[in-house]
N, C-alpha and C. Protein backbone atom coordinates (compact mmCIF):
# COMPACT_ATOMS: atom_id res chain seq x y z
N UNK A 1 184.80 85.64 247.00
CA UNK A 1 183.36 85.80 246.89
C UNK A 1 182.97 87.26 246.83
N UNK A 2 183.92 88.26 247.44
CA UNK A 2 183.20 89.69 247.47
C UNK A 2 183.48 90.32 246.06
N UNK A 3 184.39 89.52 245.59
CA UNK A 3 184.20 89.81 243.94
C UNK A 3 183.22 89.49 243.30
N UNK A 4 182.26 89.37 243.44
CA UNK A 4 181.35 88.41 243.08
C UNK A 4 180.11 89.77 243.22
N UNK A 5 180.53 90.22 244.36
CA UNK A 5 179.15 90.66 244.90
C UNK A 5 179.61 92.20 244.73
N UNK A 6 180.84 92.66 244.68
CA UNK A 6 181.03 94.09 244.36
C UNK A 6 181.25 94.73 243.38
N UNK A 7 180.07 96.09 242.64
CA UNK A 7 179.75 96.26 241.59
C UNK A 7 181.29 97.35 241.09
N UNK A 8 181.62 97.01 239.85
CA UNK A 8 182.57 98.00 238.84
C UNK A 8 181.94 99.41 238.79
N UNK A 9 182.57 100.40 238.74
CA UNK A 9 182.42 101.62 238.48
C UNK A 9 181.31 101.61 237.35
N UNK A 10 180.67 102.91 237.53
CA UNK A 10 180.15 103.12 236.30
C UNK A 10 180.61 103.26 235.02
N UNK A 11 181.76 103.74 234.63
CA UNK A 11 182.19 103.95 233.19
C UNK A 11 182.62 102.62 233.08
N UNK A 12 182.84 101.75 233.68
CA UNK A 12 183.43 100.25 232.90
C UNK A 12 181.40 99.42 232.76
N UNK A 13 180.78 99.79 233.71
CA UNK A 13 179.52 99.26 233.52
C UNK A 13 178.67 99.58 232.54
N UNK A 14 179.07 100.99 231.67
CA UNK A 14 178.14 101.81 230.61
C UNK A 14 179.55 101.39 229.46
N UNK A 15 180.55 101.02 229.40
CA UNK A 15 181.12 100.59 228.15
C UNK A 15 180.76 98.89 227.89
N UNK A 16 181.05 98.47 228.97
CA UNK A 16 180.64 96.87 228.78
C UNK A 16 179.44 96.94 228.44
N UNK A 17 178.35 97.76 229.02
CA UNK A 17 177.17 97.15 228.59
C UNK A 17 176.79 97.88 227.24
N UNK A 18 177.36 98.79 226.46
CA UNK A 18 177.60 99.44 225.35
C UNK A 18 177.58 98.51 224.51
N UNK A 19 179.22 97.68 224.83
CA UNK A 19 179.73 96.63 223.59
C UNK A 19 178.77 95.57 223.73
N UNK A 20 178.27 95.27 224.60
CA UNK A 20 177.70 93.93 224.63
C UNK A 20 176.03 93.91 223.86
N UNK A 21 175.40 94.99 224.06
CA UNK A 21 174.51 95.38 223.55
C UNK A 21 174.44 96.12 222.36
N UNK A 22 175.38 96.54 221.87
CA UNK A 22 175.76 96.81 220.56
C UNK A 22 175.73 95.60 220.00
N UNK A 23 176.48 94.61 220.02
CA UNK A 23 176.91 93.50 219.47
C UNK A 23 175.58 92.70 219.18
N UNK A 24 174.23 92.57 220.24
CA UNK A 24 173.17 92.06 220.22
C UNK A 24 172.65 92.59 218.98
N UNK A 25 172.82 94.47 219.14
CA UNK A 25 171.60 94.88 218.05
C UNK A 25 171.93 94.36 216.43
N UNK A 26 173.67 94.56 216.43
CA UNK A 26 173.98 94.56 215.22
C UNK A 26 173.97 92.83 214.58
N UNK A 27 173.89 92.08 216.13
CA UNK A 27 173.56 90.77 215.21
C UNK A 27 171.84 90.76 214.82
N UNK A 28 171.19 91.72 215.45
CA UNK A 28 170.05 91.21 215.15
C UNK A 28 169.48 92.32 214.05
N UNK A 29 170.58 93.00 213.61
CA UNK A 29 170.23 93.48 212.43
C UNK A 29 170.30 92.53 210.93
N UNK A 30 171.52 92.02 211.29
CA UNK A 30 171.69 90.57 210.19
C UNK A 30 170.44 89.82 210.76
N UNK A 31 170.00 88.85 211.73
CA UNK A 31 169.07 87.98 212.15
C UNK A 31 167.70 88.59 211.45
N UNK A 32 167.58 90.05 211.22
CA UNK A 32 165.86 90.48 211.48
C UNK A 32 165.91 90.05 209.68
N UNK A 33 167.04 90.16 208.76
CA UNK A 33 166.77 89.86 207.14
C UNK A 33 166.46 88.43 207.47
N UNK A 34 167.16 87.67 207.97
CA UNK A 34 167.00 86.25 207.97
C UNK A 34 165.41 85.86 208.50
N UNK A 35 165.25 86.44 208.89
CA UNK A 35 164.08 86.24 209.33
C UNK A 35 162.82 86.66 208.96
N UNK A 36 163.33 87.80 208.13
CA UNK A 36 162.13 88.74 207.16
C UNK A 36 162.06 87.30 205.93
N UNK A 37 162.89 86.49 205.54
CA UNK A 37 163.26 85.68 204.40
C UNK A 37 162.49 83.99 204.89
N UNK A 38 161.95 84.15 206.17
CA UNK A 38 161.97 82.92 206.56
C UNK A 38 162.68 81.70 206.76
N UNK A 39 163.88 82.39 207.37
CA UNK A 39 164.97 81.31 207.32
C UNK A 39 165.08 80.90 209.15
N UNK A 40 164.92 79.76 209.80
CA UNK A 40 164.82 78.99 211.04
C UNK A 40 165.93 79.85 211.64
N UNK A 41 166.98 79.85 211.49
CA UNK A 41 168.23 81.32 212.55
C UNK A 41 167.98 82.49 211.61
N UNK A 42 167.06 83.04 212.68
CA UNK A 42 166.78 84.48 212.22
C UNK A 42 166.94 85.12 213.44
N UNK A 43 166.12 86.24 213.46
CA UNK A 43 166.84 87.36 214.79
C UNK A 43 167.14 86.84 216.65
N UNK A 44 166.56 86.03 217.00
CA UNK A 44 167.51 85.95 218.19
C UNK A 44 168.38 84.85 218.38
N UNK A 45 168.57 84.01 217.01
CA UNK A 45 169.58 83.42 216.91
C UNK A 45 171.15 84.24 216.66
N UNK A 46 171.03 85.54 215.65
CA UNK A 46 172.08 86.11 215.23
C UNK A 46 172.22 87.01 216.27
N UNK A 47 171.32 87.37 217.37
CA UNK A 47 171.54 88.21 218.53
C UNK A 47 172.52 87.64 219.30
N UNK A 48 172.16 86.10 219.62
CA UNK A 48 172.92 85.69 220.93
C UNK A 48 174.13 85.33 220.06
N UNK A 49 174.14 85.14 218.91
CA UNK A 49 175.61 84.59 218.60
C UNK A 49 176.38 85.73 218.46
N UNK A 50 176.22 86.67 218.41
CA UNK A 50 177.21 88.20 218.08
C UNK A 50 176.78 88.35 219.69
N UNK A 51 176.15 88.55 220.84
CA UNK A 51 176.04 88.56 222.07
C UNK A 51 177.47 87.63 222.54
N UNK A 52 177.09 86.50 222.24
CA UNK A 52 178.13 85.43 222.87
C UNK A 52 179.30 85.45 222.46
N UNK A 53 179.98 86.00 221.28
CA UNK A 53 181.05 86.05 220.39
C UNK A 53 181.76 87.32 221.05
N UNK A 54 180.57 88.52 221.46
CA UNK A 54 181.60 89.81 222.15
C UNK A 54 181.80 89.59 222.83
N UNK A 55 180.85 88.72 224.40
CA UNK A 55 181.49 88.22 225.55
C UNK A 55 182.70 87.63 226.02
N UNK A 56 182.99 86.45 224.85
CA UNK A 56 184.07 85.65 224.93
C UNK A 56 185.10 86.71 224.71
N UNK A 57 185.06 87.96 223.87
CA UNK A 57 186.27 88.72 223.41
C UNK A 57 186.45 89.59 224.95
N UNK A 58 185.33 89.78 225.33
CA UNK A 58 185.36 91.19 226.18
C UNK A 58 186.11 89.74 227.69
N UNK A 59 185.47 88.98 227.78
CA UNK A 59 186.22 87.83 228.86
C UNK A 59 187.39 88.26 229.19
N UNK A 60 188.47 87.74 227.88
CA UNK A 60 189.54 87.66 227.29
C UNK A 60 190.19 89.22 227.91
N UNK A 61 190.16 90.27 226.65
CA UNK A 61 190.48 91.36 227.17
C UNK A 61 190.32 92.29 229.06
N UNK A 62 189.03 91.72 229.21
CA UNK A 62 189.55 92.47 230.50
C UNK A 62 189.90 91.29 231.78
N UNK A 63 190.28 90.72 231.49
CA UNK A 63 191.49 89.54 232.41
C UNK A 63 192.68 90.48 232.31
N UNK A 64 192.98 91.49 231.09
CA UNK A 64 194.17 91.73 230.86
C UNK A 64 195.00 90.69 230.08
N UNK A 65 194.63 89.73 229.74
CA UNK A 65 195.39 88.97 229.11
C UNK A 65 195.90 89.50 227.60
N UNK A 66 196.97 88.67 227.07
CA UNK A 66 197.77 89.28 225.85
C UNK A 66 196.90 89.02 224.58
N UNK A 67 197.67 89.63 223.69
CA UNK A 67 197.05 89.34 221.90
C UNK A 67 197.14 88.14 221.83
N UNK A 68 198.01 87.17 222.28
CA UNK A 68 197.67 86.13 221.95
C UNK A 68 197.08 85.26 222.33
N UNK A 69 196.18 85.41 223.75
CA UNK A 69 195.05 84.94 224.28
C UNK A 69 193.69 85.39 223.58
N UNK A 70 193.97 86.60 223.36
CA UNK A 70 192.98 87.10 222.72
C UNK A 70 192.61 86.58 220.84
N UNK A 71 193.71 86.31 220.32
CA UNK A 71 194.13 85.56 219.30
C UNK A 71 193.24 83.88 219.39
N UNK A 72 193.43 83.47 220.74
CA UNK A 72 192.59 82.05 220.68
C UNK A 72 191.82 82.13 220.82
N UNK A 73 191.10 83.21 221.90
CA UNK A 73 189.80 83.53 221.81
C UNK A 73 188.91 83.62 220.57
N UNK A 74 189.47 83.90 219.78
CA UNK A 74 189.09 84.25 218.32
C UNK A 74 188.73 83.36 217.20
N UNK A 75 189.59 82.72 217.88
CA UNK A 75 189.77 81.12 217.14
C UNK A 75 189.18 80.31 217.91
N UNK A 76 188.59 80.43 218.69
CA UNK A 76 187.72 79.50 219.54
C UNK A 76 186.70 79.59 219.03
N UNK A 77 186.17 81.29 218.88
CA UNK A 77 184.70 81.84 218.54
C UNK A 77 184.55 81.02 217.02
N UNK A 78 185.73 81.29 216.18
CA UNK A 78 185.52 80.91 214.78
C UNK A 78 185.29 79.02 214.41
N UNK A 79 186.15 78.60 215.45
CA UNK A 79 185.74 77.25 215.35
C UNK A 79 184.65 76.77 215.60
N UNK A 80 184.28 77.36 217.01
CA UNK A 80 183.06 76.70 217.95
C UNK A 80 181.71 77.54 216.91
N UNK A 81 181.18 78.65 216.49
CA UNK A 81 180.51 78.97 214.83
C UNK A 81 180.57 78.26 214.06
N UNK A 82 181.29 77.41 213.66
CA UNK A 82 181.11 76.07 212.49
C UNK A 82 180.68 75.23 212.89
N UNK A 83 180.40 74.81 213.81
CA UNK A 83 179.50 73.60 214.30
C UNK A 83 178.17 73.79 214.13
N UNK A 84 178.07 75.65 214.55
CA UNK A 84 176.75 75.77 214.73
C UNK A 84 175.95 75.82 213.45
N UNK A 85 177.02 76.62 212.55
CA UNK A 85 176.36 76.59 211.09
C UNK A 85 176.59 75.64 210.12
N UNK A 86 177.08 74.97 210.38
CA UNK A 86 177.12 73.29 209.85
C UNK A 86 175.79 72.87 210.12
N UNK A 87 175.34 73.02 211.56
CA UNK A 87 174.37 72.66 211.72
C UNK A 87 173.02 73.15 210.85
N UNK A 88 173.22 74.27 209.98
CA UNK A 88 172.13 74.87 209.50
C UNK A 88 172.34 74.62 208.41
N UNK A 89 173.56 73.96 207.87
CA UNK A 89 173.07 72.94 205.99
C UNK A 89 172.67 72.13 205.72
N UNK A 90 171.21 71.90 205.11
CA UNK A 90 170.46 70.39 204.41
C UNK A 90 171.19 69.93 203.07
N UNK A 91 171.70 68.83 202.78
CA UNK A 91 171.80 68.20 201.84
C UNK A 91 170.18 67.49 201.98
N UNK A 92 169.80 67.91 200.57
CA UNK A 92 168.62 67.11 199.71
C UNK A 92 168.57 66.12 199.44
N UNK A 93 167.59 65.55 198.42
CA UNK A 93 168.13 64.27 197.81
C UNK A 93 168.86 64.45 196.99
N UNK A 94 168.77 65.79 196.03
CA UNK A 94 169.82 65.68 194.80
C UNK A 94 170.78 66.36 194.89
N UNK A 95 172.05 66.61 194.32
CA UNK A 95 173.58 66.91 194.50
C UNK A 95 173.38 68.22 194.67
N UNK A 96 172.67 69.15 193.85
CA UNK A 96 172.54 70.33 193.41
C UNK A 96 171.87 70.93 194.75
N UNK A 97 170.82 70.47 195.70
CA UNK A 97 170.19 70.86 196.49
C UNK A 97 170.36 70.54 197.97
N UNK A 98 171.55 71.62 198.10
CA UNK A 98 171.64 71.77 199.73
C UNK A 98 171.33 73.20 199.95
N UNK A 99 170.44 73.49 201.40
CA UNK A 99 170.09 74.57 201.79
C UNK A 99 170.73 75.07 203.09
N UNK A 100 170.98 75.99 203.26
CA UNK A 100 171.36 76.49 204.55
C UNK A 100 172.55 77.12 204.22
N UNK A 101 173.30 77.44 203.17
CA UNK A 101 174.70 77.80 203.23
C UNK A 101 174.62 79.55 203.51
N UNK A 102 173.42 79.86 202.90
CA UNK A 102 173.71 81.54 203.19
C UNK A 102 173.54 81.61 204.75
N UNK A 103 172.53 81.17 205.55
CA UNK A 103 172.31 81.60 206.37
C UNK A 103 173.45 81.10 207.62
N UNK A 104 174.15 79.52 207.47
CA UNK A 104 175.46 79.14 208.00
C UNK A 104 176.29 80.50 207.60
N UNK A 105 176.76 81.15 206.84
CA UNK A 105 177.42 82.12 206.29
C UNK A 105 177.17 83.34 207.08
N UNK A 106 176.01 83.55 207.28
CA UNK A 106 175.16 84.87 208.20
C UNK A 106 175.54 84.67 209.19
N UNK A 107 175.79 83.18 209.97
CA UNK A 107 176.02 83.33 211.85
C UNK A 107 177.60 83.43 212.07
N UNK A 108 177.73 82.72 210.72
CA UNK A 108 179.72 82.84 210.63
C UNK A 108 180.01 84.58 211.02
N UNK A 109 179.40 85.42 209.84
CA UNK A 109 179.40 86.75 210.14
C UNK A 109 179.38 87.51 211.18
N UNK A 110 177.80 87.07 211.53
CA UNK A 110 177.69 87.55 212.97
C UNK A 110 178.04 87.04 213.95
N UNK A 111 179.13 86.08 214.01
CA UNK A 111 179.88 85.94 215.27
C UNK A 111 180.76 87.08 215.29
N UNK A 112 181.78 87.40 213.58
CA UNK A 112 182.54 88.00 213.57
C UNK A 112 182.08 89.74 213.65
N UNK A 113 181.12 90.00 213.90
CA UNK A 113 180.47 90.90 214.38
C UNK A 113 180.50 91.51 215.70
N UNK A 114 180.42 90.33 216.18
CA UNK A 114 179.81 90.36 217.87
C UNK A 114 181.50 90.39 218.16
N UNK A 115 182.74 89.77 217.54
CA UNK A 115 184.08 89.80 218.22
C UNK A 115 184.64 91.00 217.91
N UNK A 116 184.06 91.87 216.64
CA UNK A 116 184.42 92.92 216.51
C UNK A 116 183.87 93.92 217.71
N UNK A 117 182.56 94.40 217.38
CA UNK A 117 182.17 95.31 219.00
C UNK A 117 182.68 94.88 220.56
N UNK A 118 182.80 93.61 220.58
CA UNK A 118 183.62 92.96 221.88
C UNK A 118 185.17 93.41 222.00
N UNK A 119 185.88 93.75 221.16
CA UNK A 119 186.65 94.13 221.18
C UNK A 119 186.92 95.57 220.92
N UNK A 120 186.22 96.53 220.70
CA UNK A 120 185.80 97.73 220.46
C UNK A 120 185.83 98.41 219.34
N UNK A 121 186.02 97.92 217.88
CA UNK A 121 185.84 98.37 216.77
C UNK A 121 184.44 98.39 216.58
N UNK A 122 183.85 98.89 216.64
CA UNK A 122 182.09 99.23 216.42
C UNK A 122 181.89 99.67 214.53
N UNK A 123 182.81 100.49 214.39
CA UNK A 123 182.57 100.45 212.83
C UNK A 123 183.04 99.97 211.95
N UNK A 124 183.73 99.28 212.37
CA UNK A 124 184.34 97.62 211.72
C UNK A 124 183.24 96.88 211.42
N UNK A 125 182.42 96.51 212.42
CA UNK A 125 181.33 95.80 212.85
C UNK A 125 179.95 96.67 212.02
N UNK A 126 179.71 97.50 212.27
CA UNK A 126 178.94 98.25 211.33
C UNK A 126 178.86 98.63 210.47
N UNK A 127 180.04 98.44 209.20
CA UNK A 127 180.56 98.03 208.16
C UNK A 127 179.97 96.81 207.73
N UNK A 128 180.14 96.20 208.16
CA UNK A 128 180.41 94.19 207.95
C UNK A 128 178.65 94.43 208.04
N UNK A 129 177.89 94.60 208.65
CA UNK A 129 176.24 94.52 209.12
C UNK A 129 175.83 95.04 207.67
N UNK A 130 175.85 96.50 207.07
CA UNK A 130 176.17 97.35 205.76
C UNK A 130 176.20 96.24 204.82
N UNK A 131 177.38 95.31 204.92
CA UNK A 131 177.49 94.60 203.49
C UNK A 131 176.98 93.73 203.98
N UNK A 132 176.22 93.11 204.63
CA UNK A 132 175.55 91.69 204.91
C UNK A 132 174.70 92.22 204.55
N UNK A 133 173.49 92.92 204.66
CA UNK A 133 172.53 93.69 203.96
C UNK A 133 172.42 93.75 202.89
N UNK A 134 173.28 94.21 202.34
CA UNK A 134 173.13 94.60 200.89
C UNK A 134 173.66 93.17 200.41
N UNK A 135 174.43 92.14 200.83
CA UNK A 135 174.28 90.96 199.65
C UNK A 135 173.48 90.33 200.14
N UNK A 136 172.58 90.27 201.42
CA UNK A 136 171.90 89.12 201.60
C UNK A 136 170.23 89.79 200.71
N UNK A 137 169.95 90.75 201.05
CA UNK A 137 168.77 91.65 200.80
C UNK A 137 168.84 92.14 198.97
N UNK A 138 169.35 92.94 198.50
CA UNK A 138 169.57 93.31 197.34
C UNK A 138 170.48 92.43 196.52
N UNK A 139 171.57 91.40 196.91
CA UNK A 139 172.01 90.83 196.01
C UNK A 139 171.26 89.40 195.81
N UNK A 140 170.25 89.21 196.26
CA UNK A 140 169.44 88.02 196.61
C UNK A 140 168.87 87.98 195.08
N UNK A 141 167.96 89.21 194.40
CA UNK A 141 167.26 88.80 193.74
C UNK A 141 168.68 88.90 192.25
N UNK A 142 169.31 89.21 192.26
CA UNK A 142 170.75 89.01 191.26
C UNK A 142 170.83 87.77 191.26
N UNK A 143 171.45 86.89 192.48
CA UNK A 143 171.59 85.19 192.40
C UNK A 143 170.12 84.46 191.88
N UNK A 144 169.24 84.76 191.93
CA UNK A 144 168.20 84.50 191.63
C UNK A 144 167.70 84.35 190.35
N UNK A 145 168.15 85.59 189.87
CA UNK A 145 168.41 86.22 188.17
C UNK A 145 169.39 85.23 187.36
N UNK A 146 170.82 85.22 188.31
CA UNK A 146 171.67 84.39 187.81
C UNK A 146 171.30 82.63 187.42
N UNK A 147 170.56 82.01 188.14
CA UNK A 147 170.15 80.72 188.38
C UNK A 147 169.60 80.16 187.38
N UNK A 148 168.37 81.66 186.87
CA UNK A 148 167.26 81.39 185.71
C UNK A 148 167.95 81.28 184.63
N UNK A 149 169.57 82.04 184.82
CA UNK A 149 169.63 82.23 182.92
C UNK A 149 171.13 81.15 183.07
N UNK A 150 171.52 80.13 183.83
CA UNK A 150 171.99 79.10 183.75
C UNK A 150 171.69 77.98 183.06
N UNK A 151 172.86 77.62 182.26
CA UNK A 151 172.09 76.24 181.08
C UNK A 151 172.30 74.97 181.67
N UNK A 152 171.39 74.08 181.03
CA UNK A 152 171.45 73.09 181.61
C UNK A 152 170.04 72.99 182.53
């Protein structure tokens, strides 16, 4: 129990809370487009899932446990993310019209976001935020372009 109640040094309390809050902003840098777009998981959906995705990593790592705990961890995050963004695809009535795949795609990301800063690559992670931007934001009106000049 006095583990419980006795606080970590400061430099492990200003890196944890670094990664962990890093991981929030940079999911809610992906979340704030989703949400500028009007899409239902927009910013504090992509917060807590890159929040929850570094936790599980940062868990993992400071147990001390090996790469290959840390390895399932990973694979936990990536599995247990498909449920969630499964959850965010509509099939329509017609074949052609299901919605939700970019933004299922966005939380996929920003999990892998949140496991990157959880684990301490920050510009790995700030990389990956960079190109989610630019294809969700600027390559948007391209697919868009593309759609119109499709035959049929």
């Amino acid at each position: 129990m006095d583990e419980l109640l006795t606080l970590p040094d400061a430099d492990y309390l200003v890196r944890i809370s670094l990664r962990l809050s890093g991981a929030a902003i940079l999911g809610g840098l992906i979340g704030a487009e989703r949400e500028w777009v009007g899409k239902a998981a927009g910013l504090r959906t992509h917060m807590t899932v890159a929040l929850g995705s570094a936790a599980f990593v940062l868990i993992v790592l400071e147990s001390g446990a090996t790469a290959d705990a840390l390895s399932r961890a990973v694979q936990g995050v990536a599995a247990g993310i498909g449920f969630i963004g499964a959850g965010t695809i509509l099939k329509r009535n017609t074949e052609e019209d299901i919605q939700g795949l970019t933004t299922a795609a966005a939380i996929w990301l920003t999990a892998a976001v949140g496991v990157a800063v959880g684990a301490g690559h920050g510009w790995l992670a700030l990389i990956c935020v960079a190109c989610a931007w630019l294809i969700l934001s600027i390559l948007a009106g391209a697919g868009r372009w593309l759609q119109k000049k499709r035959p049929g």
